[in-house]
Protein backbone atom coordinates (compact mmCIF):
# COMPACT_ATOMS: atom_id res chain seq x y z
CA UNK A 1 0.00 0.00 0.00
CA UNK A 2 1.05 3.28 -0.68
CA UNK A 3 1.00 6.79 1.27
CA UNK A 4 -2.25 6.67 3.14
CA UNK A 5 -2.45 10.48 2.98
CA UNK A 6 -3.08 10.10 -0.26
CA UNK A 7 -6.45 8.77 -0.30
CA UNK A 8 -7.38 6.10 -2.22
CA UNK A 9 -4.57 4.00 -3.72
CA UNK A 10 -3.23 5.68 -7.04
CA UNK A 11 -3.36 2.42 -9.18
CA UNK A 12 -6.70 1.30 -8.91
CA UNK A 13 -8.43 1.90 -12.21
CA UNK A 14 -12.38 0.77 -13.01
CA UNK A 15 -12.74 -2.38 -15.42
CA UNK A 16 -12.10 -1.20 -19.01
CA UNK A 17 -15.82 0.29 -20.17
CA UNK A 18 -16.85 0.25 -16.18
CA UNK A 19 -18.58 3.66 -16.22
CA UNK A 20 -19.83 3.45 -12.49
CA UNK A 21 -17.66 4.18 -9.51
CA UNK A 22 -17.25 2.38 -6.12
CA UNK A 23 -17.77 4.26 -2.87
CA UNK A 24 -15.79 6.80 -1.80
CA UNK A 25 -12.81 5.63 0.46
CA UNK A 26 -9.50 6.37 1.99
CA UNK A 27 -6.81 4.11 3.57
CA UNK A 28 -6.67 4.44 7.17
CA UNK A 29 -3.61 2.02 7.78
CA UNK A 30 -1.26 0.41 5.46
CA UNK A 31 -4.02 -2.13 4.98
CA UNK A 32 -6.93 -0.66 6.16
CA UNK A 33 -9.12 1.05 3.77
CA UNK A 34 -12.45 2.71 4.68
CA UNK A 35 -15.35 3.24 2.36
CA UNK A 36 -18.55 5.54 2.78
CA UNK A 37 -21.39 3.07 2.34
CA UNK A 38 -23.82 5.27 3.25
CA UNK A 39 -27.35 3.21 3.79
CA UNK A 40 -25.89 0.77 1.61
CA UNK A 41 -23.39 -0.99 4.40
CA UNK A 42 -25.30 -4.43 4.70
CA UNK A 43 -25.48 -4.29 1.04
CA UNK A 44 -22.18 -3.56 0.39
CA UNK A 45 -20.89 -6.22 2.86
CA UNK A 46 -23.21 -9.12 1.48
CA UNK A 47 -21.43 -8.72 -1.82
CA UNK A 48 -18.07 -8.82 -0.82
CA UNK A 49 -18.67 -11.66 1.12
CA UNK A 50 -20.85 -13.68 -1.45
CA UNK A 51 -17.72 -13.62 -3.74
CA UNK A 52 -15.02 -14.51 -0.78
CA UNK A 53 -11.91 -11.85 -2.33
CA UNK A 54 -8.83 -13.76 -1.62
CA UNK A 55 -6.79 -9.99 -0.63
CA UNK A 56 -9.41 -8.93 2.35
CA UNK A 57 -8.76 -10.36 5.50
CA UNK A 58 -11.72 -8.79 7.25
CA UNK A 59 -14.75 -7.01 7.06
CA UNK A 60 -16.25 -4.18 9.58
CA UNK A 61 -19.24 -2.67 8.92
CA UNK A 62 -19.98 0.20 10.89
CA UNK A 63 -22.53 3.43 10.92
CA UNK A 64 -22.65 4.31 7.04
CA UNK A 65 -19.34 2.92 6.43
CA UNK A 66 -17.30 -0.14 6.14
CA UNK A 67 -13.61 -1.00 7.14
CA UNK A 68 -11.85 -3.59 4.41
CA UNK A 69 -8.79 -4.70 6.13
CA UNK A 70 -6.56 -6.49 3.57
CA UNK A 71 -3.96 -9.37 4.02
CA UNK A 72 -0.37 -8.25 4.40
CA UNK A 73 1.31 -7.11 1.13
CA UNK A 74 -1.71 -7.62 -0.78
CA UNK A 75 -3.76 -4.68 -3.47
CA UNK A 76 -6.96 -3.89 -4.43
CA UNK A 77 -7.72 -6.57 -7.67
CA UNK A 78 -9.61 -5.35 -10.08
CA UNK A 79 -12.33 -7.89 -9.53
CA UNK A 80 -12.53 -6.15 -5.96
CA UNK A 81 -13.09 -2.64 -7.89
CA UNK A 82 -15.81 -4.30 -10.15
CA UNK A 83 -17.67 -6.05 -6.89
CA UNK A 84 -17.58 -2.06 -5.54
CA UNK A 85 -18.38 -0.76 -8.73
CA UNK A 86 -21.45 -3.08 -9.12
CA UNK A 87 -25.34 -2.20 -9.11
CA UNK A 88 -26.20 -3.31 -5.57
CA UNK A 89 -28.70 -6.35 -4.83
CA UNK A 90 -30.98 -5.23 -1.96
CA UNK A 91 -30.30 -7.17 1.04
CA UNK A 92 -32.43 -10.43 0.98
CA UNK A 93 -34.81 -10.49 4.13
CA UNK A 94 -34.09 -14.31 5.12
CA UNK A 95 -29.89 -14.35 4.56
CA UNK A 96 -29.06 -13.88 8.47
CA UNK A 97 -30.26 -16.01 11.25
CA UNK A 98 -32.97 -15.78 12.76
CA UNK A 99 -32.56 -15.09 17.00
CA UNK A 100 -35.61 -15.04 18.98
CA UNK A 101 -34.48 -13.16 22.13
CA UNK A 102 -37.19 -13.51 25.42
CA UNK A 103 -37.19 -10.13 26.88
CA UNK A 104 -38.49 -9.22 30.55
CA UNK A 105 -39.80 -5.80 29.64
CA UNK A 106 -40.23 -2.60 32.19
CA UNK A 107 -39.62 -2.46 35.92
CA UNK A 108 -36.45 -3.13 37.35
CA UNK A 109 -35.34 -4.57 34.43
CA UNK A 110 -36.49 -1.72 31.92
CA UNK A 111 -36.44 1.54 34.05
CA UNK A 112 -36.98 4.24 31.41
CA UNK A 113 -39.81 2.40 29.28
CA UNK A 114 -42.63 4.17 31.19
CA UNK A 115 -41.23 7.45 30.12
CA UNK A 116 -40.72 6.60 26.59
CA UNK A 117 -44.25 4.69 26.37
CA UNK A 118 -45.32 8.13 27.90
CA UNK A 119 -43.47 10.22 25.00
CA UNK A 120 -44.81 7.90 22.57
CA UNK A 121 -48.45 8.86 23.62
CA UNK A 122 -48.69 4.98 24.05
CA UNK A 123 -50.01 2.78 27.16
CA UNK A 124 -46.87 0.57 28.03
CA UNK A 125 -48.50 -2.54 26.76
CA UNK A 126 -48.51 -0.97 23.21
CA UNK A 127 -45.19 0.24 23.24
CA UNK A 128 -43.87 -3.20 24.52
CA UNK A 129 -46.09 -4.84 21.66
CA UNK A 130 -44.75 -2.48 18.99
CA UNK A 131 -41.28 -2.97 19.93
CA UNK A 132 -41.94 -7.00 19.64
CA UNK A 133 -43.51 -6.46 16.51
CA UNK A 134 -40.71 -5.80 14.53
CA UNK A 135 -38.05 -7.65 12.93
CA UNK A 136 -34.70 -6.46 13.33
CA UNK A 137 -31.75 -6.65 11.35
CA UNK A 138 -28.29 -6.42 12.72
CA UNK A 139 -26.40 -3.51 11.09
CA UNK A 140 -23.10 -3.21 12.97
CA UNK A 141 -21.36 -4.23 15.74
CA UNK A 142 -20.43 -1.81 18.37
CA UNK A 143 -19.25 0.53 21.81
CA UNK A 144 -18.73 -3.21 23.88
CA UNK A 145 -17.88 -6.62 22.24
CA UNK A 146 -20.83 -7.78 20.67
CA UNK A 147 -22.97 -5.02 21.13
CA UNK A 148 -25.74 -5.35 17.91
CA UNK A 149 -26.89 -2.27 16.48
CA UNK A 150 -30.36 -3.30 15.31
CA UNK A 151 -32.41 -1.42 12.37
CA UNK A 152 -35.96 -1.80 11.98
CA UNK A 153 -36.98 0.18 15.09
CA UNK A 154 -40.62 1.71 14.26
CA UNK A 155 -40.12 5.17 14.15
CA UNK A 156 -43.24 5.94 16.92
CA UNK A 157 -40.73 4.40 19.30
CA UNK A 158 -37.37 6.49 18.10
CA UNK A 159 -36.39 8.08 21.33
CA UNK A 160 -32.82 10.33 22.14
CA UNK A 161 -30.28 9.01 24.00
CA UNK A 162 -30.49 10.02 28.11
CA UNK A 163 -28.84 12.96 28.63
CA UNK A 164 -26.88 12.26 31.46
CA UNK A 165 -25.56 8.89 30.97
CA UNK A 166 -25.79 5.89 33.49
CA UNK A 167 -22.72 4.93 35.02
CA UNK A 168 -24.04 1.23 35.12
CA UNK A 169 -25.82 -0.36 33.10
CA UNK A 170 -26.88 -4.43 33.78
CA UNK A 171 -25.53 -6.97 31.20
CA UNK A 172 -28.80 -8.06 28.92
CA UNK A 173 -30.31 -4.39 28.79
CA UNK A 174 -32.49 -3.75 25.98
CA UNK A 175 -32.44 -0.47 24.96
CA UNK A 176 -33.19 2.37 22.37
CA UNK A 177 -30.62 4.78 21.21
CA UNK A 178 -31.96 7.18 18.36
CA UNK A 179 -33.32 5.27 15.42
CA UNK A 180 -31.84 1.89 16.68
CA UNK A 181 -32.43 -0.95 19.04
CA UNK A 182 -29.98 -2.92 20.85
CA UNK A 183 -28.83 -5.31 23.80
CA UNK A 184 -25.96 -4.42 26.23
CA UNK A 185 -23.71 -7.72 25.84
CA UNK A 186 -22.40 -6.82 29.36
CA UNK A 187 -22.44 -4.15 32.46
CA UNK A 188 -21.24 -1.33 32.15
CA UNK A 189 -21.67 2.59 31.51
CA UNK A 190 -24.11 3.67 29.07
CA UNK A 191 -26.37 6.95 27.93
CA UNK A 192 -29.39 4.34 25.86
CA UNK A 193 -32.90 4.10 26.63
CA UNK A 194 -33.45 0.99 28.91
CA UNK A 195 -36.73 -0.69 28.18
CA UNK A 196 -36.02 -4.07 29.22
CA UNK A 197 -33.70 -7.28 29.97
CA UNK A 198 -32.74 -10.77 28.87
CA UNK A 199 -30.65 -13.38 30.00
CA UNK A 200 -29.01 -14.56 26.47
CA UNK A 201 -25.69 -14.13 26.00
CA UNK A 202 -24.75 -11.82 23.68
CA UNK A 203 -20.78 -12.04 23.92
CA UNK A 204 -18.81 -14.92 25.16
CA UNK A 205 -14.73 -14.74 23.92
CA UNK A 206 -14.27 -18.87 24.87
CA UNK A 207 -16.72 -19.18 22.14
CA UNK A 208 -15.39 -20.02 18.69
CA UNK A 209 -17.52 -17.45 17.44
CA UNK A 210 -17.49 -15.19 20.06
CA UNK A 211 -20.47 -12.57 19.31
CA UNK A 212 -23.87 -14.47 19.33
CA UNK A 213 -25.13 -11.95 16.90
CA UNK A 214 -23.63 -10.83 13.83
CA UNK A 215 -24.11 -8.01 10.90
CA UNK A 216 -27.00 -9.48 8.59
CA UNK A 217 -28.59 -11.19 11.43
CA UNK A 218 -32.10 -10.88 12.26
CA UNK A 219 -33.91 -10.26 15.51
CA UNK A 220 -37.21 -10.49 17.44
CA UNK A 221 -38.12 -9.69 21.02
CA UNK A 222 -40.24 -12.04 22.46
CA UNK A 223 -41.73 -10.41 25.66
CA UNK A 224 -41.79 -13.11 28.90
């Protein structure tokens, strides 16, 4: 790799009569290179996968972007530039498994759902249903190990984050930050929305796959 100051590397060049660029991107290590995905991060990262590119290493999808870390000493191929440069295939609704996660919902367990049932103009027994409702889809992992940032969250039920953050927060919170959903995969400090609590585990590193959930993934809350 060359001078990562300079952006994206000088020699890659579009398939001869390619007229369509790839993302925008710039290299962010010798062999990290980060592209603006936008919307398009699940979509992006389903492709590369599906055609398994012998020079990336690894994959992180993130917030409207996604990190391509490549193998030592290894380029961007042109068939790498062509998967980029490629009309995108809208994410398929059944690729990721299915998790059904049992959620205890409000009390102890899920201190600020009154409030946001309350904001909502909702009794709590329609918020918790709404929030069941949906099917979620894993877009990134995040802030802890194995903390899933889930999209799908109805927007009735959007809510900002606190604004004084807790300083503990139980392992197995559910919780709403913004437009997304997600699960605290252990305690510790955090500024989301805490409507509720499960016992699955959401990050375990003697695991051979350590993160129970994973980008692609899909979700639903099944209230106990």
């Amino acid at each position: 790799m060359q001078n990562a100051k300079k952006g994206l590397h000088s020699n890659i060049k579009p398939p001869t009569g390619h007229p369509i660029s790839p993302p925008a991107g710039r290299w962010v290590s010798e062999r990290g290179l980060l592209l603006a995905t936008g919307d398009a991060t699940l979509e992006h990262y389903e492709a590369l996968l599906s055609h398994n590119l012998e020079e990336i290493e690894d994959m992180i999808p993130a917030d409207g972007c996604l990190l391509l870390v490549f193998r030592r000493g290894a380029a961007v191929s042109p068939h790498l530039w062509a998967v980029l440069a490629a009309p995108l295939a809208a994410t398929s609704a059944s690729v990721g498994t299915l998790h059904e996660i049992a959620v205890e919902y409000g009390g102890v367990a899920g201190p600020d759902l009154q409030p946001l049932a309350d904001q909502a103009g909702m009794e709590v027994a329609a918020y918790i249903s709404n929030h069941a409702a949906a099917e979620y889809t894993v877009g990134f992992l995040g802030f802890h190990p194995g903390f899933p940032y889930l999209r799908g969250l109805p927007p009735a039920l959007h809510a900002l984050r606190r604004a004084s953050p807790r300083v503990r927060v139980a392992a197995g919170s559910v919780a709403i930050g913004g437009g997304y959903t997600g699960i605290y995969p252990a305690s510790g400090p955090g500024g989301w929305q805490i409507i509720g609590r499960t016992t699955a585990v959401l990050f375990d590193p003697l695991c051979d796959a350590p993160a129970l959930l994973m980008p692609g993934d899909r979700v639903r809350f099944v209230p106990l």
